[in-house]
Structure formats: C-alpha cells, structure tokens
N, C-alpha and C. Protein backbone atom coordinates (compact mmCIF):
# COMPACT_ATOMS: atom_id res chain seq x y z
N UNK A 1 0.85 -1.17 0.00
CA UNK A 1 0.00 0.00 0.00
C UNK A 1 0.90 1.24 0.00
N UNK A 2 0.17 1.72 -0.61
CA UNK A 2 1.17 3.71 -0.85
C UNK A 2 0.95 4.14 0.65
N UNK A 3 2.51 4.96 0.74
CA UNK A 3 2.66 5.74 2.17
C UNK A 3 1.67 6.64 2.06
N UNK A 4 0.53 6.69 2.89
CA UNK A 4 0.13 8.18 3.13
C UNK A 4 -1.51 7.76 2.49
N UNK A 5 -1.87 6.82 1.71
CA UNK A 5 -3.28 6.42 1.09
C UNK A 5 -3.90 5.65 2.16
N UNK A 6 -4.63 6.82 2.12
CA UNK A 6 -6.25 5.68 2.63
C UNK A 6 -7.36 4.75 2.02
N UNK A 7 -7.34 3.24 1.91
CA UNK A 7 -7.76 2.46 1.62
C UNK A 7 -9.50 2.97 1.19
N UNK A 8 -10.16 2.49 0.47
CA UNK A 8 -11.72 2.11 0.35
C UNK A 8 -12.32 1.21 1.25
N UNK A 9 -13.28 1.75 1.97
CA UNK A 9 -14.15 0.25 2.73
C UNK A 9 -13.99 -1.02 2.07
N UNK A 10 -13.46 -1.97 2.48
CA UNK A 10 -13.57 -3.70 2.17
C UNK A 10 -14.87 -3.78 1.75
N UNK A 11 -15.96 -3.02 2.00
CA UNK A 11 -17.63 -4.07 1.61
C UNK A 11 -17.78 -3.44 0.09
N UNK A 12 -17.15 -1.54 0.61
CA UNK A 12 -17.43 -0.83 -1.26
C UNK A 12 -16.86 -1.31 -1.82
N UNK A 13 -15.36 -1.54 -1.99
CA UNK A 13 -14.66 -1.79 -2.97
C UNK A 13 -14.66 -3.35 -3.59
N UNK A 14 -15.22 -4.15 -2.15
CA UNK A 14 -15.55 -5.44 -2.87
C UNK A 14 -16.95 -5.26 -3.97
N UNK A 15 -17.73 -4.30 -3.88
CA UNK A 15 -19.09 -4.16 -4.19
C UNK A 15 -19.07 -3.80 -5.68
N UNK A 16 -17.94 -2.49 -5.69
CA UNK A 16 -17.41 -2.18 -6.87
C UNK A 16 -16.67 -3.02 -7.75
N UNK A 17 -16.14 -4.14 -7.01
CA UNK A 17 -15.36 -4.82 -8.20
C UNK A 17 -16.27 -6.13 -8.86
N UNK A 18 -17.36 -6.05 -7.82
CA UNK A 18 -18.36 -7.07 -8.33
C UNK A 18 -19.24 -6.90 -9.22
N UNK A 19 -19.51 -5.16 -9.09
CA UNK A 19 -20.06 -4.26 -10.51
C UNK A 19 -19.78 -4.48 -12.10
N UNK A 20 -18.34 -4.42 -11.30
CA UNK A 20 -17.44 -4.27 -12.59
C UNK A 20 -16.65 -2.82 -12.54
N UNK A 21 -17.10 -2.13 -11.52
CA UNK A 21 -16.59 -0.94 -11.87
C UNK A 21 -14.86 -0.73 -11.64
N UNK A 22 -14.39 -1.62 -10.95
CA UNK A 22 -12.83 -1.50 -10.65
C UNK A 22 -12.64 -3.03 -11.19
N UNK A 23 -11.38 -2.43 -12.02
CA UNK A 23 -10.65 -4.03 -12.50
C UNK A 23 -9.08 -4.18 -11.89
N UNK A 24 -8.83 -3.58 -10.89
CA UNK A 24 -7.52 -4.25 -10.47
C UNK A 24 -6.69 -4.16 -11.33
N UNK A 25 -6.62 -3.24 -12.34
CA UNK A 25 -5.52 -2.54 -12.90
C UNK A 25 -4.91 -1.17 -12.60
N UNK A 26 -3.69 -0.61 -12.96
CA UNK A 26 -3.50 0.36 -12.95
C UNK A 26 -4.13 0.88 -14.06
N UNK A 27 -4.13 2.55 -13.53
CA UNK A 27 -4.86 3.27 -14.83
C UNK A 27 -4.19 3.67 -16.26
N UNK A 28 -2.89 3.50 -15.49
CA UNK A 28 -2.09 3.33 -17.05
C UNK A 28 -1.83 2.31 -17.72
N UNK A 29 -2.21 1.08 -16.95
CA UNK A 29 -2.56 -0.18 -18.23
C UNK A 29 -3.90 0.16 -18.86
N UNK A 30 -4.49 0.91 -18.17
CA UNK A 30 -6.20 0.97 -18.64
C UNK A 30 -5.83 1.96 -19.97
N UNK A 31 -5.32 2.78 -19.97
CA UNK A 31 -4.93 3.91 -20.74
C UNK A 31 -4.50 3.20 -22.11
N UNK A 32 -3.45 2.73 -21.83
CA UNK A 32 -2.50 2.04 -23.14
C UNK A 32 -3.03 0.69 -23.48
N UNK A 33 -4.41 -0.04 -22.92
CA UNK A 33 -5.17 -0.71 -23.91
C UNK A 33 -5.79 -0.13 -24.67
N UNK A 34 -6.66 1.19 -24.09
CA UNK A 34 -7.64 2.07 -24.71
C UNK A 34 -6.72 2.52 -25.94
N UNK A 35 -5.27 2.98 -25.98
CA UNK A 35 -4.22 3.22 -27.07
C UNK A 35 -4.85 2.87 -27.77
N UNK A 36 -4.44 1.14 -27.43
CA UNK A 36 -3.94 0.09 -28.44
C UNK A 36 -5.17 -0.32 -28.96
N UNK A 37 -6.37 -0.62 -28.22
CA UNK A 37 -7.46 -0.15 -29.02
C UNK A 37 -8.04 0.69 -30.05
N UNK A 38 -8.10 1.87 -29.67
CA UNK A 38 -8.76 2.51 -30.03
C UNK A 38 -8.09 3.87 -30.51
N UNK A 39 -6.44 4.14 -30.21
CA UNK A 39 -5.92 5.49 -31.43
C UNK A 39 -6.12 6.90 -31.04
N UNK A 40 -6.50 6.66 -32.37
CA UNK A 40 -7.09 8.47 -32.59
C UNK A 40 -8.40 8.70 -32.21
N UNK A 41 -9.39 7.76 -31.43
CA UNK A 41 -10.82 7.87 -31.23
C UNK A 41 -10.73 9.12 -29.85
N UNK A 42 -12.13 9.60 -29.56
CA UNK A 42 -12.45 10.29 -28.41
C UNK A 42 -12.09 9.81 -27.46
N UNK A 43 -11.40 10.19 -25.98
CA UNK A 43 -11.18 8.43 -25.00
C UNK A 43 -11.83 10.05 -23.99
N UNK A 44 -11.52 11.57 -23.58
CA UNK A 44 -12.48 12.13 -22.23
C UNK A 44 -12.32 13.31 -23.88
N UNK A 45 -13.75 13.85 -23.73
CA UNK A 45 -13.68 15.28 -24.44
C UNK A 45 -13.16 14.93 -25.44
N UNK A 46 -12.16 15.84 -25.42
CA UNK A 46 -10.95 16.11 -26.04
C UNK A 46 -9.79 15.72 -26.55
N UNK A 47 -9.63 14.32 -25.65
CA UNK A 47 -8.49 13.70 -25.24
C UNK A 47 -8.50 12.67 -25.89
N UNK A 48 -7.74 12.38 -26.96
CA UNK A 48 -7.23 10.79 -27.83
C UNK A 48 -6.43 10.24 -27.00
N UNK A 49 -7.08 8.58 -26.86
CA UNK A 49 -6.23 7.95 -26.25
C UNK A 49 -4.45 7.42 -26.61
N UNK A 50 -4.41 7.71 -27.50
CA UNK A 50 -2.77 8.17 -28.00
C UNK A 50 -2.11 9.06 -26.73
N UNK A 51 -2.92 10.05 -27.12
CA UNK A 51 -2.12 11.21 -25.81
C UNK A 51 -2.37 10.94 -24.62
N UNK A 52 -3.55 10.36 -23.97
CA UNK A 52 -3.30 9.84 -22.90
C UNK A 52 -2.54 8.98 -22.45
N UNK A 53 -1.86 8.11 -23.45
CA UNK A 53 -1.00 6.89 -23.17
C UNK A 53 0.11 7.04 -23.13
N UNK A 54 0.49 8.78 -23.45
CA UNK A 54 1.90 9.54 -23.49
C UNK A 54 1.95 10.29 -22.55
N UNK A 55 0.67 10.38 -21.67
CA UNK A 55 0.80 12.00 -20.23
C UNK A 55 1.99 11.08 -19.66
N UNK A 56 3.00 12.40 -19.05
CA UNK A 56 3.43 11.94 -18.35
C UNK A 56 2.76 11.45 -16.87
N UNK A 57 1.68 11.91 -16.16
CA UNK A 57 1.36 11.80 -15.19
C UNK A 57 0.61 10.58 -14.60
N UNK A 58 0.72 9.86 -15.64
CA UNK A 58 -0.02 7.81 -15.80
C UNK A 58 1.89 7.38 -15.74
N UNK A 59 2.79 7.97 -16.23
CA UNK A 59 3.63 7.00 -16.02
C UNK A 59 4.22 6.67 -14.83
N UNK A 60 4.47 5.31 -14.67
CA UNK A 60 4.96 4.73 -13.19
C UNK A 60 6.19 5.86 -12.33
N UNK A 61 6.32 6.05 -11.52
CA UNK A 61 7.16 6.92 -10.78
C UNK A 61 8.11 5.71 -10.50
N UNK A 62 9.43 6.26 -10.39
CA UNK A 62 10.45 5.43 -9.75
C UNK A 62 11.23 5.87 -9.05
C-alpha cells in the first residue's frame, strides 16, 4: 500500500469490483489498452487515447 493512502471500505470496494466498476488494474494499463485499441478515437472530451497513453502523469514513478 502507498505511504500516506487511505484504503476504500472492504464491503465498497468489494461491491465495486463485483459491478465491474474497478478491474484491479492500474490506470495506465487501462490507458495504453484504450491506445492500443482505439488510437485516434475520443477516449475524455478532447483527449485521444494516444495522448493519454503519453501523459506523463499515468507513467509509473520510480
């Protein structure tokens, strides 16, 4: 767990992943399927998922 993050309730986040709404990925694998999917399409507004798969701010910190 990240220094300093506070967890989700165990019942929501189990609740949510039973939704479907959380897949236990990071959001920058989520990002760079949507890429590899989908390009030059709309992915928020404005935003092609190309360029999202280039923010720096999805890439892993080290």
């Amino acid at each position: 767990m990240l220094e300093g993050f506070t967890p989700w309730p165990a019942e929501l986040a189990a609740r949510y992943r039973q939704r479907g709404y959380w897949r236990d990925q990071p959001l920058g694998d989520i990002v760079d399927r949507g890429a590899e999917l989908f390009g030059e399409r709309v992915a928020l507004h404005l935003l092609r998922w190309a360029a999202a798969a280039s923010a720096t701010i999805l890439q892993p910190q080290v």
